[in-house]
Protein backbone atom coordinates (compact mmCIF):
# COMPACT_ATOMS: atom_id res chain seq x y z
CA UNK A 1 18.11 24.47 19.80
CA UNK A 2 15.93 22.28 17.83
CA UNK A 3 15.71 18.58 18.09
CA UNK A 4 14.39 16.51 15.55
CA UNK A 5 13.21 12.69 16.57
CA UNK A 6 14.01 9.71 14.63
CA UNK A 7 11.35 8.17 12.65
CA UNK A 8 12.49 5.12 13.89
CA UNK A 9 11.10 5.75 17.23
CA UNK A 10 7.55 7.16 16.27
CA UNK A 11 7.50 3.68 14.25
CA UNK A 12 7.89 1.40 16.88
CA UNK A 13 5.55 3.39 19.45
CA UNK A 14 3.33 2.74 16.51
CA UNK A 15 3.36 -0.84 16.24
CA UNK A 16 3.79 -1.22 20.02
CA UNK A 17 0.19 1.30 20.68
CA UNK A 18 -1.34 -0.62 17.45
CA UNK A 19 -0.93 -4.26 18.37
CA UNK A 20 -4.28 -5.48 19.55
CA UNK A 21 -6.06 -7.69 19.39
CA UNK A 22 -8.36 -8.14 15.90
CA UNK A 23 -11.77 -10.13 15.61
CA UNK A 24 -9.93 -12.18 12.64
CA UNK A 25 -7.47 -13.61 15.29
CA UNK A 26 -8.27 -15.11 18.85
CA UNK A 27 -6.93 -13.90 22.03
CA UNK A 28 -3.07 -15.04 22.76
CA UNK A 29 -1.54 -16.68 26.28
CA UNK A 30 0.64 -18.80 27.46
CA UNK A 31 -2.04 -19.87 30.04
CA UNK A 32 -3.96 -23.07 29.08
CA UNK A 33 -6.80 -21.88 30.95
CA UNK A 34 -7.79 -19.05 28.20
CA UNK A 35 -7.91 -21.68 25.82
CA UNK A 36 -10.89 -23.96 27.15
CA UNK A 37 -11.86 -27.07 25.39
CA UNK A 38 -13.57 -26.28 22.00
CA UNK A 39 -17.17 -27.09 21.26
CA UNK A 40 -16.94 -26.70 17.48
CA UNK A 41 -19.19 -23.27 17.78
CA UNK A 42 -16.40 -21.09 17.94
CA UNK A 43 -15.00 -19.22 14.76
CA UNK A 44 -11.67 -20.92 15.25
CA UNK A 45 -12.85 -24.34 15.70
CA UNK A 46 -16.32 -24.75 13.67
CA UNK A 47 -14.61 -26.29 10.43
CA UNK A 48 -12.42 -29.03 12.35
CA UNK A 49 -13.71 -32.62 13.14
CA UNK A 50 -13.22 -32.22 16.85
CA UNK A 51 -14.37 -35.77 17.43
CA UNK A 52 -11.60 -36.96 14.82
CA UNK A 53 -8.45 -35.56 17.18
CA UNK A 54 -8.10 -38.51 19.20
CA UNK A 55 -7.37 -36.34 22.29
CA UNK A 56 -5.21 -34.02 20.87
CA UNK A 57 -6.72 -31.33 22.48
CA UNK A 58 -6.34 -33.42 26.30
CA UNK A 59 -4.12 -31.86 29.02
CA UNK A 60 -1.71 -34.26 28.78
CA UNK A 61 1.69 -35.22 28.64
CA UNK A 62 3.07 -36.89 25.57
CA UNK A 63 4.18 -40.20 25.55
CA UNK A 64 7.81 -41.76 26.20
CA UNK A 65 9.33 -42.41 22.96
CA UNK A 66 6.24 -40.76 20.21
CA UNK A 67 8.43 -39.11 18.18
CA UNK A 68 11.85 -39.94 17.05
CA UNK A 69 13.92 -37.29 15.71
CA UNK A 70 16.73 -37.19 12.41
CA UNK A 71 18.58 -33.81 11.98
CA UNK A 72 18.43 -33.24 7.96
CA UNK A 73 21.52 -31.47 6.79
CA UNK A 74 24.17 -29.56 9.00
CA UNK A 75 23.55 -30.13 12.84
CA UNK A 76 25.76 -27.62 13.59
CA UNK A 77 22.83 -25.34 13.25
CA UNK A 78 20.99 -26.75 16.26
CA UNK A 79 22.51 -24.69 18.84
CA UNK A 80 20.72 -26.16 21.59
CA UNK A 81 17.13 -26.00 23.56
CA UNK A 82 15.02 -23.50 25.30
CA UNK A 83 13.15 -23.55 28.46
CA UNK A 84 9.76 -21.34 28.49
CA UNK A 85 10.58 -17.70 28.71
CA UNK A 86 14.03 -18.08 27.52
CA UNK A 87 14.79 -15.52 24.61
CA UNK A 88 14.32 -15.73 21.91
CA UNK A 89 11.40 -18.27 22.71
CA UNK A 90 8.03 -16.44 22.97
CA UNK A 91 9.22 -13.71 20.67
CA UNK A 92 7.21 -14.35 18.02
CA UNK A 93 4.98 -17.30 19.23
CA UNK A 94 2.29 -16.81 22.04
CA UNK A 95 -0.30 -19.31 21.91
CA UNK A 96 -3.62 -18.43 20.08
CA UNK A 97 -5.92 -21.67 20.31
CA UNK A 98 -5.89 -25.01 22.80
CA UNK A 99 -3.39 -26.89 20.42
CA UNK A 100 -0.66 -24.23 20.16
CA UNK A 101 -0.88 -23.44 23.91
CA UNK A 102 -0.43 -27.17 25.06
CA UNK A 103 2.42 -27.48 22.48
CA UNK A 104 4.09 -25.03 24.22
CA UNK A 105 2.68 -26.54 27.94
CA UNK A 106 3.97 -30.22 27.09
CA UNK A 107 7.02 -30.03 24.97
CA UNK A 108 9.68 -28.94 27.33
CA UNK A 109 12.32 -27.28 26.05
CA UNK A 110 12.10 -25.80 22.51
CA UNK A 111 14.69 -26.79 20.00
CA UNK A 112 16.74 -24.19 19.31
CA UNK A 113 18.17 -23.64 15.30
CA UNK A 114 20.16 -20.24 14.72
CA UNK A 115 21.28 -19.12 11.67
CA UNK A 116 24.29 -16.23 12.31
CA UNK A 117 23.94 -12.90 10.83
CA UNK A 118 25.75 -12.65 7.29
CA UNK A 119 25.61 -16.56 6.90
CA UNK A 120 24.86 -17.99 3.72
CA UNK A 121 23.62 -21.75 3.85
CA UNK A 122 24.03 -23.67 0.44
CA UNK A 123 22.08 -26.41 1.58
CA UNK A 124 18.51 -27.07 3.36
CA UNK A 125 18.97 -27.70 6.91
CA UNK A 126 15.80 -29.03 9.26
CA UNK A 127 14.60 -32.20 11.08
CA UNK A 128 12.56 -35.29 10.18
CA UNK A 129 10.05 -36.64 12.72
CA UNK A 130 8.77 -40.06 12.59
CA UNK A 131 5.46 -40.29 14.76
CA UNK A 132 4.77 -43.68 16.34
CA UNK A 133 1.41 -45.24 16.42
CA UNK A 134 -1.17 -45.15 19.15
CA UNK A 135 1.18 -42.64 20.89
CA UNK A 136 0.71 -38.89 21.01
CA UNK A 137 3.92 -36.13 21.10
CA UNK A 138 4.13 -32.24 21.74
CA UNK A 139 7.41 -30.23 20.11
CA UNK A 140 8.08 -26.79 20.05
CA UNK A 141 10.98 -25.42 17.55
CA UNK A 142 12.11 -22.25 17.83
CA UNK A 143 14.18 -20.79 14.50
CA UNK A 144 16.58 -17.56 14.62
CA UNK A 145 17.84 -15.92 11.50
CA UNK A 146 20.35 -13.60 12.40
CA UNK A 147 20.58 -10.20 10.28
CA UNK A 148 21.32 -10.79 6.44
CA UNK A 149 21.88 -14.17 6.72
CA UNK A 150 20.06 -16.82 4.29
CA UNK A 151 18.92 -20.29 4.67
CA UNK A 152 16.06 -23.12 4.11
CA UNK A 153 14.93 -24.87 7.58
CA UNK A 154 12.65 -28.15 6.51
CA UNK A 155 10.32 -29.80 8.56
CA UNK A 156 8.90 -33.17 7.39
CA UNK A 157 6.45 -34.88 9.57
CA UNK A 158 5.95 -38.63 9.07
CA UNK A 159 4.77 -41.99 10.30
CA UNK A 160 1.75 -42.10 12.46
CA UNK A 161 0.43 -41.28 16.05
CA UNK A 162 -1.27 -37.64 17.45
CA UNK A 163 1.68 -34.41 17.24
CA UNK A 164 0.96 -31.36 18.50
CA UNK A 165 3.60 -29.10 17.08
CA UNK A 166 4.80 -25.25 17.59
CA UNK A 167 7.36 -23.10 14.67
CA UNK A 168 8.64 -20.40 16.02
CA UNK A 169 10.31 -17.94 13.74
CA UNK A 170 12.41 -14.95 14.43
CA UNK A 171 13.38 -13.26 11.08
CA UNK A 172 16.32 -10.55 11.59
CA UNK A 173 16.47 -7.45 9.58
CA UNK A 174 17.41 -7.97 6.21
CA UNK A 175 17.63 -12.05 6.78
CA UNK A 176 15.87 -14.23 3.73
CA UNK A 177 14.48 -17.61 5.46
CA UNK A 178 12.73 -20.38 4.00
CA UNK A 179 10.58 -22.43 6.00
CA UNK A 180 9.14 -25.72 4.72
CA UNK A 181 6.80 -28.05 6.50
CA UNK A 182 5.59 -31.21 5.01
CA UNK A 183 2.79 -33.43 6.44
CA UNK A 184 3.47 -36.84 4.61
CA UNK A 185 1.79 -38.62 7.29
CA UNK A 186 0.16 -42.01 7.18
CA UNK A 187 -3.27 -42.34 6.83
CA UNK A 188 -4.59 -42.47 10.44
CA UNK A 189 -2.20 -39.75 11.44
CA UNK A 190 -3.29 -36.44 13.78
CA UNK A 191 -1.70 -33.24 13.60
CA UNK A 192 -2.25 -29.93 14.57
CA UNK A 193 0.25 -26.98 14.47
CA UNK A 194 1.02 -23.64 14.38
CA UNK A 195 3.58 -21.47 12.87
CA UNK A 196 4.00 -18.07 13.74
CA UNK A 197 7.05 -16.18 12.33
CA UNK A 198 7.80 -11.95 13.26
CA UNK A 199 9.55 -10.40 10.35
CA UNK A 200 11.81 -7.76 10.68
CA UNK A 201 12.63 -5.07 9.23
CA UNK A 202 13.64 -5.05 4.92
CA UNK A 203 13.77 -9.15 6.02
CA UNK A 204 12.27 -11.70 3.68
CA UNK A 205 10.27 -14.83 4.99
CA UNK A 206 8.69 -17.77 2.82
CA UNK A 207 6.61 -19.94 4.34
CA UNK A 208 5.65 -23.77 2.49
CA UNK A 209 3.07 -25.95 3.51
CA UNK A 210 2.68 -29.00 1.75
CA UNK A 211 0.04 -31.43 3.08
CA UNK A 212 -0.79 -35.23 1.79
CA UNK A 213 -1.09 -37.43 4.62
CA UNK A 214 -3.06 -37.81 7.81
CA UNK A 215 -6.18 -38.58 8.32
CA UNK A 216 -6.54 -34.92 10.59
CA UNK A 217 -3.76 -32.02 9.55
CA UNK A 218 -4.54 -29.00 10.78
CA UNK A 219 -2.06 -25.81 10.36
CA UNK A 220 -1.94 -22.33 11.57
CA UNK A 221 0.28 -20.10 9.79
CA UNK A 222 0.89 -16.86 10.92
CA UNK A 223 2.84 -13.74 10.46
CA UNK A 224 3.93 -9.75 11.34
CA UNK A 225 6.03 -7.30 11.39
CA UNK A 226 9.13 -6.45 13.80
CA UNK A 227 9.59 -3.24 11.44
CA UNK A 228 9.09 -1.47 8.18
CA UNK A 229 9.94 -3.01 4.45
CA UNK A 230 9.26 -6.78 5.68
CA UNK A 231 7.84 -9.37 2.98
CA UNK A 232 5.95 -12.54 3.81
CA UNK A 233 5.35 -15.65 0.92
CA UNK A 234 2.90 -18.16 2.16
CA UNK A 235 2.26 -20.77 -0.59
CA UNK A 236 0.73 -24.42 -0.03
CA UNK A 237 -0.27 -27.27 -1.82
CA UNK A 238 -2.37 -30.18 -0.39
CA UNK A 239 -4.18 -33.05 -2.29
CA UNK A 240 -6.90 -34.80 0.32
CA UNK A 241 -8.22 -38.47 -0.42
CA UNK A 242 -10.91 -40.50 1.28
CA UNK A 243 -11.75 -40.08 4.51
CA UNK A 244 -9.07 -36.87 4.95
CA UNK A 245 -9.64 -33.76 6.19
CA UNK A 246 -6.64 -30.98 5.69
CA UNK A 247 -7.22 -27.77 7.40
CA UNK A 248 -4.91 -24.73 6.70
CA UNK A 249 -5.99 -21.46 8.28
CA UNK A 250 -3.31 -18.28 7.91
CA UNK A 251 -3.37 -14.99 9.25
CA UNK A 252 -0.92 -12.15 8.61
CA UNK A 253 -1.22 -9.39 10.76
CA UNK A 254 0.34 -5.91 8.47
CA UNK A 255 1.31 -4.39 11.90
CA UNK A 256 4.04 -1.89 9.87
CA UNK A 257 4.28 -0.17 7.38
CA UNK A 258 5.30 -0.70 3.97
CA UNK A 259 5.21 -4.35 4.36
CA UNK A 260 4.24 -7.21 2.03
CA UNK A 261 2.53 -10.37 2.09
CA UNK A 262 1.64 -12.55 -1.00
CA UNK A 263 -0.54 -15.97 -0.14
CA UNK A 264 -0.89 -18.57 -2.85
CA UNK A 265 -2.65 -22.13 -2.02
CA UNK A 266 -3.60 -24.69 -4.23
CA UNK A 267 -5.76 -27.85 -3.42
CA UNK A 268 -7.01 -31.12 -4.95
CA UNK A 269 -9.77 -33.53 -3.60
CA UNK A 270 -10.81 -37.36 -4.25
CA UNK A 271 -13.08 -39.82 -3.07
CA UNK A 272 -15.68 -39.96 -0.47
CA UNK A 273 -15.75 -37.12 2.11
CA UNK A 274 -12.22 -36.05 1.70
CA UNK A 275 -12.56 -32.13 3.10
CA UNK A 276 -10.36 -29.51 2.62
CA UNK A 277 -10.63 -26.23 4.53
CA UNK A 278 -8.67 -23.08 3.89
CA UNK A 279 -9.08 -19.93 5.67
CA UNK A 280 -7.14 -16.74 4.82
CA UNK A 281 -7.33 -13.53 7.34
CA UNK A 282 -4.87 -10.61 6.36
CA UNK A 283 -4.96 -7.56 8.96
CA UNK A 284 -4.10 -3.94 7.49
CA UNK A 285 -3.79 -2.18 10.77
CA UNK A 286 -4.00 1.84 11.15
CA UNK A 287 0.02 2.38 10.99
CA UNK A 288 0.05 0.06 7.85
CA UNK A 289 0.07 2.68 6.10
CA UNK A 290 1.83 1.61 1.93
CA UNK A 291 1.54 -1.68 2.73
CA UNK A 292 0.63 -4.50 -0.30
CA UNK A 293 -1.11 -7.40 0.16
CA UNK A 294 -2.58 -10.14 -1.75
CA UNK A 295 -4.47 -13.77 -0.86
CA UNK A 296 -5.58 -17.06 -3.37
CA UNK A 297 -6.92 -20.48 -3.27
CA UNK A 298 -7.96 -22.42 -5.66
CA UNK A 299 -9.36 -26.01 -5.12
CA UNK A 300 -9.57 -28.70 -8.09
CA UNK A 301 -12.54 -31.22 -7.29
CA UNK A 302 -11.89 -34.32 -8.67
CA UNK A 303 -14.69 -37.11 -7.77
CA UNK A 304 -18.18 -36.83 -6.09
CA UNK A 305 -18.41 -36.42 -2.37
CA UNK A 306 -16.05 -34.17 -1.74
CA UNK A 307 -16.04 -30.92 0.03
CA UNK A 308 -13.89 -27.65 0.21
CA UNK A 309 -14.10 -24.80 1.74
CA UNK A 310 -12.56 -21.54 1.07
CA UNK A 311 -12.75 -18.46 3.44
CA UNK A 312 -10.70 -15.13 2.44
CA UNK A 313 -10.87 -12.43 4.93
CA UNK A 314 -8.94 -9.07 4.44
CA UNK A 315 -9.87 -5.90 7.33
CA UNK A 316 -8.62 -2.74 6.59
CA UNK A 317 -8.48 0.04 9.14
CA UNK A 318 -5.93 2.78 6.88
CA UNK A 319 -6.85 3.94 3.20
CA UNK A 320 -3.52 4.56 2.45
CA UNK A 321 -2.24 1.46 1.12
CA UNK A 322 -0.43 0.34 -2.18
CA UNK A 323 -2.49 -2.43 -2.76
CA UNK A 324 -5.14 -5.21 -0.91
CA UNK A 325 -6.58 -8.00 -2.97
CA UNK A 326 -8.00 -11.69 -2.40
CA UNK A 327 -9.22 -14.38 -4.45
CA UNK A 328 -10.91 -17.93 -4.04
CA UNK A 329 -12.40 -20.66 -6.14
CA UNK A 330 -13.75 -24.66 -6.27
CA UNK A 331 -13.86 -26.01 -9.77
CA UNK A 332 -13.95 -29.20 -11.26
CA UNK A 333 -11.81 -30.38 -14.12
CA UNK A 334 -12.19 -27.23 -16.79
CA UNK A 335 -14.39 -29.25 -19.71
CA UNK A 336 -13.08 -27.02 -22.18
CA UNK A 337 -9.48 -27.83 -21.72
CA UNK A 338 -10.09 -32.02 -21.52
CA UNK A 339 -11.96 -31.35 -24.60
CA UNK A 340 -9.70 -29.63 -26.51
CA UNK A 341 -7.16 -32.45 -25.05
CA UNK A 342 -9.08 -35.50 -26.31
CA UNK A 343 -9.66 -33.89 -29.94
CA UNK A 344 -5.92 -33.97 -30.07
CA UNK A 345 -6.11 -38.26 -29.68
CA UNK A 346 -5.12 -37.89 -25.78
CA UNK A 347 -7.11 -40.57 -23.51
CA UNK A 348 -8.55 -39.46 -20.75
CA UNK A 349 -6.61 -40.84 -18.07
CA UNK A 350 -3.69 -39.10 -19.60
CA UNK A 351 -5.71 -35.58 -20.18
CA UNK A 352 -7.34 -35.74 -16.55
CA UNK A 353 -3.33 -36.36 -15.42
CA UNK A 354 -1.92 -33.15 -17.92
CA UNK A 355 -4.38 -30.79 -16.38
CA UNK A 356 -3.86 -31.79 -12.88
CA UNK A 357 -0.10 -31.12 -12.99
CA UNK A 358 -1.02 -27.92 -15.06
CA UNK A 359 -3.09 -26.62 -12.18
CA UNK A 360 -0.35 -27.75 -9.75
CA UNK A 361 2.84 -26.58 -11.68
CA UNK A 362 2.60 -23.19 -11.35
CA UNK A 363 3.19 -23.00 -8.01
CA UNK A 364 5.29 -26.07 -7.47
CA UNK A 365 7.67 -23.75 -9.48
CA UNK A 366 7.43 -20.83 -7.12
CA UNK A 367 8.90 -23.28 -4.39
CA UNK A 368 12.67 -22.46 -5.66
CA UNK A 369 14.24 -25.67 -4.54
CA UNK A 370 14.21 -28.13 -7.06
CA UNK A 371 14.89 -31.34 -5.12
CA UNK A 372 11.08 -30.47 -3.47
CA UNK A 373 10.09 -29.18 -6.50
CA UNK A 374 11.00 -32.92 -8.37
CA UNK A 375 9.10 -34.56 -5.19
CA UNK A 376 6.06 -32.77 -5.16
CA UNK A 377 5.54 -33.26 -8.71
CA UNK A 378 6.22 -37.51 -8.02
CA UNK A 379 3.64 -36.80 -4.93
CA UNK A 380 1.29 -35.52 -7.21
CA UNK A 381 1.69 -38.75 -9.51
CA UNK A 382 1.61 -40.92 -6.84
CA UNK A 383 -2.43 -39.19 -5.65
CA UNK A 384 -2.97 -39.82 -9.72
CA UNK A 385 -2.84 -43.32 -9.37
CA UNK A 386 -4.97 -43.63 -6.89
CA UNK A 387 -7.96 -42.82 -8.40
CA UNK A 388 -10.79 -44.82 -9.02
CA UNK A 389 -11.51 -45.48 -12.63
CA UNK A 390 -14.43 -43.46 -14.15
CA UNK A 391 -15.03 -41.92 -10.90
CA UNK A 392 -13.07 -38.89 -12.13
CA UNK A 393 -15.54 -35.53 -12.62
């Protein structure tokens, strides 16, 4: 008699043999103690203002009453909480730096938000945290899309104080989830989070960052495979004044094969040492084998004294692949177009302003959900006005 395997199982011995650890992404654990204190001369840490966190990276409990809570949409959704090592929490998310790992230490119990398999949410569902001032606050939210359901989880961070967040995403098979996180914080505002998210298998997962307050942000965004035919969106937009820095650093790990990940940021920058940092690793392991991937930022520099950087990394360890690509760039204001602009009788207030939501459009578009869409454009506006006349490049 002859017995054939399933291809199933010589897939997920695969992944299971394949998954270690890369150079492009630090060592995970739940125990604080692998993730010492950061000097600023490790990989992970050497862009971010360490001395700017206002002990965000201190063992230490948050305080009473940092963070209140609003439930945005249908609370029906949040099924309850999570206690460390209580499925599905730490499926997806094990710590990888000292921010993530004392998310998980301090918060508690995780939220909980489960979407059923087959359900089909009309409407955005998520939470809106308001930090307080002078206080600092740890969450941890873990979100479960059951198989071939759909929905849009928001998470809009706002007010002031130091927040140390964790996402936690569990993507079934053949599930479509949106995740959106907005940092609208005020201007003296610390965060750091991360958001790691496993994708199964034929399941689609898009990932929004949108960043234009704080006077620290710092995200991780993460992402890889439970199984075969996944696809991963990560777009962002950020806009960094004065004074800011915005920090987004991403790494999806192609763990499976025939997978797919498309990355699109887009940045602006004004006034004196506003700093923008963006670092893109993508991971094509051995078993990745038809996988497609692809990686861009582009930053718009708007005044003097202002500083982005841009760091695309792609490792490939399998030739057979579909397609691996990445792209970066810094400009300022494209002479060329503001001249053909002005020769038309447009001032240049109102040239400067068409270009800026030209550069921005494209992917404010991609987004899909047009109340967003209508209030990043009125975001961007808002930036717009606060420039500094004839300080423009």
């Amino acid at each position: 008699m002859t017995v054939t395997a399933d291809p199933r199982d010589s897939v997920a011995a695969a992944l299971e043999a394949d998954h270690v650890e890369s150079h492009l992404h630090p060592v995970s654990s739940f125990d604080l103690a692998d993730h010492p204190m950061p000097t600023g001369r490790e990989e992970i840490w050497r862009f971010t203002p360490l001395k700017r966190l206002a002990g965000a990276l201190d063992d230490a409990p948050g305080d009473e009453g940092a963070l209140s809570v609003e439930t945005i949409g249908d609370a029906s959704y949040v099924v309850g909480s999570l206690a460390p090592g209580q499925a599905p929490r730490g499926e997806a998310l094990v710590p990888d730096d000292r921010a993530s790992a004392l998310a998980s230490l301090h918060a508690g119990d995780a939220v909980h938000v489960r979407i059923p398999a087959d359900a089909e949410l009309t409407e955005p569902i998520g939470h809106r945290l308001t930090g307080v001032a002078g206080k600092r606050s740890h969450r941890h939210t873990v979100i479960e899309a059951g198989t071939h359901s759909r929905a849009t989880y928001v998470l809009d961070h706002r007010g002031s104080g130091v927040h140390a967040g964790n996402v936690e995403v569990v993507v079934g098979d053949g599930a479509d989830l949106t995740v959106v996180s907005l940092q609208d914080w005020d201007d003296d505002a610390v965060h750091v989070g991360t958001h790691e998210a496993v994708v199964g298998r034929d399941a689609r997962y898009r990932h929004i960052v949108v960043t234009f307050g704080g006077s620290v942000v710092r995200t991780s965004s993460n992402v890889h495979y439970a199984g075969p035919g996944g696809e991963a969106e990560l777009l962002g937009l950020y806009f960094a004044d004065a004074g800011q820095h915005f920090e987004h650093r991403l790494f999806v790990d192609h763990n499976a094969p025939r997978t797919k990940s498309n990355v699109s940021y887009k940045g602006a920058l004004q006034g004196e040492r506003a700093r923008t940092v963006w670092i893109g690793n993508v991971l094509i392991r051995k078993v990745a084998e038809a996988i497609e991937t692809y990686e861009e930022n582009r930053n718009l520099v708007l005044t003097d004294g202002c500083q982005a950087d841009s760091v695309p990394n792609l490792e490939i360890e399998t030739g057979e692949i579909e397609g691996a690509g990445h792209a970066s760039a810094t400009a300022r204001f494209d002479d060329e177009q503001l001249f053909y602009l002005r020769s038309r009788g447009v001032s240049d207030e109102e040239a400067r302003r068409l270009v800026l939501h030209g550069f921005f459009q494209d992917l404010i578009r991609k987004i899909g959900l047009p109340e967003l869409e209508e209030k990043l454009t009125a975001a961007v506006e808002d930036e717009l006005a606060r420039n500094v006349a004839g300080k423009v490049l």
